[in-house]
Protein backbone atom coordinates (compact mmCIF):
# COMPACT_ATOMS: atom_id res chain seq x y z
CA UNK A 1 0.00 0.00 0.00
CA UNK A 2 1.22 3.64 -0.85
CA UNK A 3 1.98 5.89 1.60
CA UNK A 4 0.07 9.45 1.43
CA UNK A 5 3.22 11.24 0.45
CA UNK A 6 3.44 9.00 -2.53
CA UNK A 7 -0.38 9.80 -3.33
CA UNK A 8 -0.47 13.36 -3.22
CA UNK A 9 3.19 13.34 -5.64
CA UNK A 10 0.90 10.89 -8.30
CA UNK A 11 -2.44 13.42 -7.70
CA UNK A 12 -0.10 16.40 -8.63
CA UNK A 13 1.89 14.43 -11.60
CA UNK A 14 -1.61 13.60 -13.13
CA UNK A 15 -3.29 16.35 -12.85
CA UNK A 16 -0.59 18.61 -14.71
CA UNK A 17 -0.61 15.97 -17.41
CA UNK A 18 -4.38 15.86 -17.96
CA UNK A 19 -3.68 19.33 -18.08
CA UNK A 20 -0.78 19.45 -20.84
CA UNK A 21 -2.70 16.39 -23.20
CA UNK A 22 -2.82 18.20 -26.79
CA UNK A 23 0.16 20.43 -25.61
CA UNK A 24 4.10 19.79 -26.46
CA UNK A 25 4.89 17.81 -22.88
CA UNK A 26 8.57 16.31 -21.55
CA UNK A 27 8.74 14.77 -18.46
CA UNK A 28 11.10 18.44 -17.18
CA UNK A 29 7.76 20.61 -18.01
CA UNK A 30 5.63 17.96 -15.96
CA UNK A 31 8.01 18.01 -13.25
CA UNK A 32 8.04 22.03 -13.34
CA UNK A 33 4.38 22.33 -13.59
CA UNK A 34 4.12 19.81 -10.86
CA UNK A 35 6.50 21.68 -8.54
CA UNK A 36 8.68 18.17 -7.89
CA UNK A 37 11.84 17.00 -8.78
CA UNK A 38 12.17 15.34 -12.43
CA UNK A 39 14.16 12.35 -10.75
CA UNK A 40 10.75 11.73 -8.52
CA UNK A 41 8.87 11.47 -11.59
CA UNK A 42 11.11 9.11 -12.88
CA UNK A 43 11.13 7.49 -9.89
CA UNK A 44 7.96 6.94 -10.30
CA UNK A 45 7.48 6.35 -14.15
CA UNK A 46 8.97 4.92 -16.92
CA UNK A 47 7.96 7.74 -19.42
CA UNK A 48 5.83 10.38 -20.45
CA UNK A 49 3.18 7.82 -21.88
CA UNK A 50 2.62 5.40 -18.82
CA UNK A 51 1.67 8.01 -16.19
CA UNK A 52 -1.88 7.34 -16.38
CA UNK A 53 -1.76 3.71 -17.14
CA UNK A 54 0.34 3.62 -13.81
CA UNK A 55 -1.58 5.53 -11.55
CA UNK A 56 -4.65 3.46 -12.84
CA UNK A 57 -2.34 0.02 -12.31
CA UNK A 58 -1.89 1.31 -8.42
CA UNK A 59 -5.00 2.30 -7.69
CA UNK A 60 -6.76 -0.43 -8.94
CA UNK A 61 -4.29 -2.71 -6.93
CA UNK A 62 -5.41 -1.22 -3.80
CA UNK A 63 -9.01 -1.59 -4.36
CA UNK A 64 -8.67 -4.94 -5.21
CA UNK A 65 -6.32 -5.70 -2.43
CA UNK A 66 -9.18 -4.26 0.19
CA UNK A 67 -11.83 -6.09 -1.95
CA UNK A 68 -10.49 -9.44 -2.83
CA UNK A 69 -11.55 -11.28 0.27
CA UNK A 70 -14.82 -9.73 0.22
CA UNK A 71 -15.51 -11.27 -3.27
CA UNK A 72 -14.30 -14.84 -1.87
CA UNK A 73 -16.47 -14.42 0.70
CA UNK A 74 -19.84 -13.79 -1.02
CA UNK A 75 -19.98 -10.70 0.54
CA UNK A 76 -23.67 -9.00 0.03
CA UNK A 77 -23.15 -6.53 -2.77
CA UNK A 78 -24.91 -3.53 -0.50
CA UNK A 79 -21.44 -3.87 1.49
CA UNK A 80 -19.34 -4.26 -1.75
CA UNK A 81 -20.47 -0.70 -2.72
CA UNK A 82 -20.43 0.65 0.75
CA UNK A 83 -16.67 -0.56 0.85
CA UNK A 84 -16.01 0.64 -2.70
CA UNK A 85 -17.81 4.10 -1.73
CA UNK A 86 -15.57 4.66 1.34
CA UNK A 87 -12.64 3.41 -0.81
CA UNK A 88 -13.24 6.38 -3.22
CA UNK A 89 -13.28 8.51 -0.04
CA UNK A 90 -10.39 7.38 1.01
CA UNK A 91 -8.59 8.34 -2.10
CA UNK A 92 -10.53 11.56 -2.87
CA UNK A 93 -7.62 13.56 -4.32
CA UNK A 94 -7.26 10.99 -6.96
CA UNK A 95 -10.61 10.92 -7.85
CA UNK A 96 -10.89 14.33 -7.99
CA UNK A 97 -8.10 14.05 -10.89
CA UNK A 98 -9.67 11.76 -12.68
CA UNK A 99 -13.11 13.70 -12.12
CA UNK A 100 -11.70 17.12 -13.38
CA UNK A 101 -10.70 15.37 -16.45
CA UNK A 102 -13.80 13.11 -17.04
CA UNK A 103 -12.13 9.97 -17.07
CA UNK A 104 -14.45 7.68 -15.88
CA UNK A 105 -11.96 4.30 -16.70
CA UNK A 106 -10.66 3.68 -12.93
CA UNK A 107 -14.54 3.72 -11.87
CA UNK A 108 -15.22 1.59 -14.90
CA UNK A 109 -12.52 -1.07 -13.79
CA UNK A 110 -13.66 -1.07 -10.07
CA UNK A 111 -16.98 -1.64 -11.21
CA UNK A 112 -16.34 -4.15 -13.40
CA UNK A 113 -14.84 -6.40 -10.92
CA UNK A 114 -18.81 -7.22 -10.08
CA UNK A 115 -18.81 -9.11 -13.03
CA UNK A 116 -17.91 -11.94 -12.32
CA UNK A 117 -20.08 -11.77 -9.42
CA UNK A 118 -23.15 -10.53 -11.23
CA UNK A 119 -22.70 -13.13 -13.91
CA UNK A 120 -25.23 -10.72 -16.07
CA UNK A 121 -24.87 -10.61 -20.30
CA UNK A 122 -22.42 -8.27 -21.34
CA UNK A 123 -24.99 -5.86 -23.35
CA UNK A 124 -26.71 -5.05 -19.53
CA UNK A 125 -23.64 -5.17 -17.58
CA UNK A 126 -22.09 -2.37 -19.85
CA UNK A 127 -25.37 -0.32 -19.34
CA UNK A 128 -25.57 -1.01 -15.40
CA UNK A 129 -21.69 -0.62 -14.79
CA UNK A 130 -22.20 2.88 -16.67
CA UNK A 131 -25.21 4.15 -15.03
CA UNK A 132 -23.65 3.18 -11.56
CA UNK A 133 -20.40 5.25 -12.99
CA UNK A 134 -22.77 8.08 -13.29
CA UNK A 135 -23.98 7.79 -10.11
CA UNK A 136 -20.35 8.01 -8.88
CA UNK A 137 -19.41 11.06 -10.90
CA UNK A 138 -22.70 13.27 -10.16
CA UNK A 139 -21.90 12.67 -6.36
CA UNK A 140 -18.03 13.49 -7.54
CA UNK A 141 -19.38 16.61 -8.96
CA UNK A 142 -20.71 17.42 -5.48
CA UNK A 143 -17.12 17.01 -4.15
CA UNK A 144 -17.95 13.46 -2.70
CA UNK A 145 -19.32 14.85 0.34
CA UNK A 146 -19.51 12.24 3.26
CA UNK A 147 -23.05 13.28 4.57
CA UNK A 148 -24.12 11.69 0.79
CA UNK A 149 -22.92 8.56 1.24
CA UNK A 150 -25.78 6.73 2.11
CA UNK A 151 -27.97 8.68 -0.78
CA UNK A 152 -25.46 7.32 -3.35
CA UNK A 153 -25.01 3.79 -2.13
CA UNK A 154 -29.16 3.71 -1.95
CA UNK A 155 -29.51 5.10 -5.37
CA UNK A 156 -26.44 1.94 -6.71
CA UNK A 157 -29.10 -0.66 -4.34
CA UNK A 158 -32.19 0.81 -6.37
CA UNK A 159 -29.87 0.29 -9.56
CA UNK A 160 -28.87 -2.94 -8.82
CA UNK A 161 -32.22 -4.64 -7.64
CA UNK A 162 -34.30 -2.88 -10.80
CA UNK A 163 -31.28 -3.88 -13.31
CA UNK A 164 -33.15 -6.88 -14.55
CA UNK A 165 -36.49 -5.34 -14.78
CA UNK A 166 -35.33 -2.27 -16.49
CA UNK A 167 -32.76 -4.02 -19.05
CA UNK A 168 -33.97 -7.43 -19.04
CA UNK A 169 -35.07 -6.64 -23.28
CA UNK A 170 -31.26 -6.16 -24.01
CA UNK A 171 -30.44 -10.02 -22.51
């Protein structure tokens, strides 16, 4: 697991790059814009090209660290999203990033861990997994207050238990 040192140097690596995409980038301009060292970037990354990839790769390793039992376990899915929910919490500043940027792929990848819990056809797993993403984002766009939580794991529950109902045509 990353220390919060470590998270707060990837928050302020990605964000600049979001920033630059479309713009002439090196890894000195990142490091400048970022207001680190270019050896910490380095220390960090490979190259220009595998920031995100990378900070995607370690956050998703966490999550599925902190989930992986829970999915062994059968645990109910109301808990899966509660622990997912507080996981995004947890790492807020990265979220944010991705959030400013409207990248919804790290949500997407979470998410789609469920499948091979849900065991659902692909057509209606895309469609849930995305409307659940929204769900995500809209309370991202509210900052991801805490008081919320409970609003946005409800409105996941009411997604979840009407999934078949509402997309059953598409199976």
């Amino acid at each position: 697991m990353r220390d919060r040192r470590y998270k707060k140097t990837e928050c302020k690596i990605l964000s600049v790059f979001f920033g630059e995409i479309g713009k002439e980038i090196s890894m000195q301009n990142l490091a400048e814009k970022a207001g680190i060292a270019r050896s910490t970037i380095y220390l960090h990354h490979h190259s220009l090209w595998q920031i995100i990839p990378d900070c995607e790769k370690d956050i998703l390793e966490e999550y599925f660290e902190k989930i992986k039992r829970k999915l062994k376990d059968g645990t109910y899915i109301r808990k899966f999203y509660l622990d997912t929910l507080v996981f995004i919490l947890k790492n807020r500043e990265f979220f944010e990033v991705f959030l400013k940027f409207n990248n919804r792929e790290v949500v997407i990848k979470m998410l789609s861990r469920l499948k091979e819990e849900l065991r659902e056809p692909e057509k209606v797993f895309g469609i849930y997994i995305s409307e659940v993403t929204e769900v995500i984002f809209e309370w991202g766009h509210r900052g991801f207050p805490e008081g919320e939580l409970e609003k946005v794991l409800a409105d996941i529950m009411y997604l979840t238990n009407t999934m078949k109902e509402r997309l059953g045509p598409l199976a």
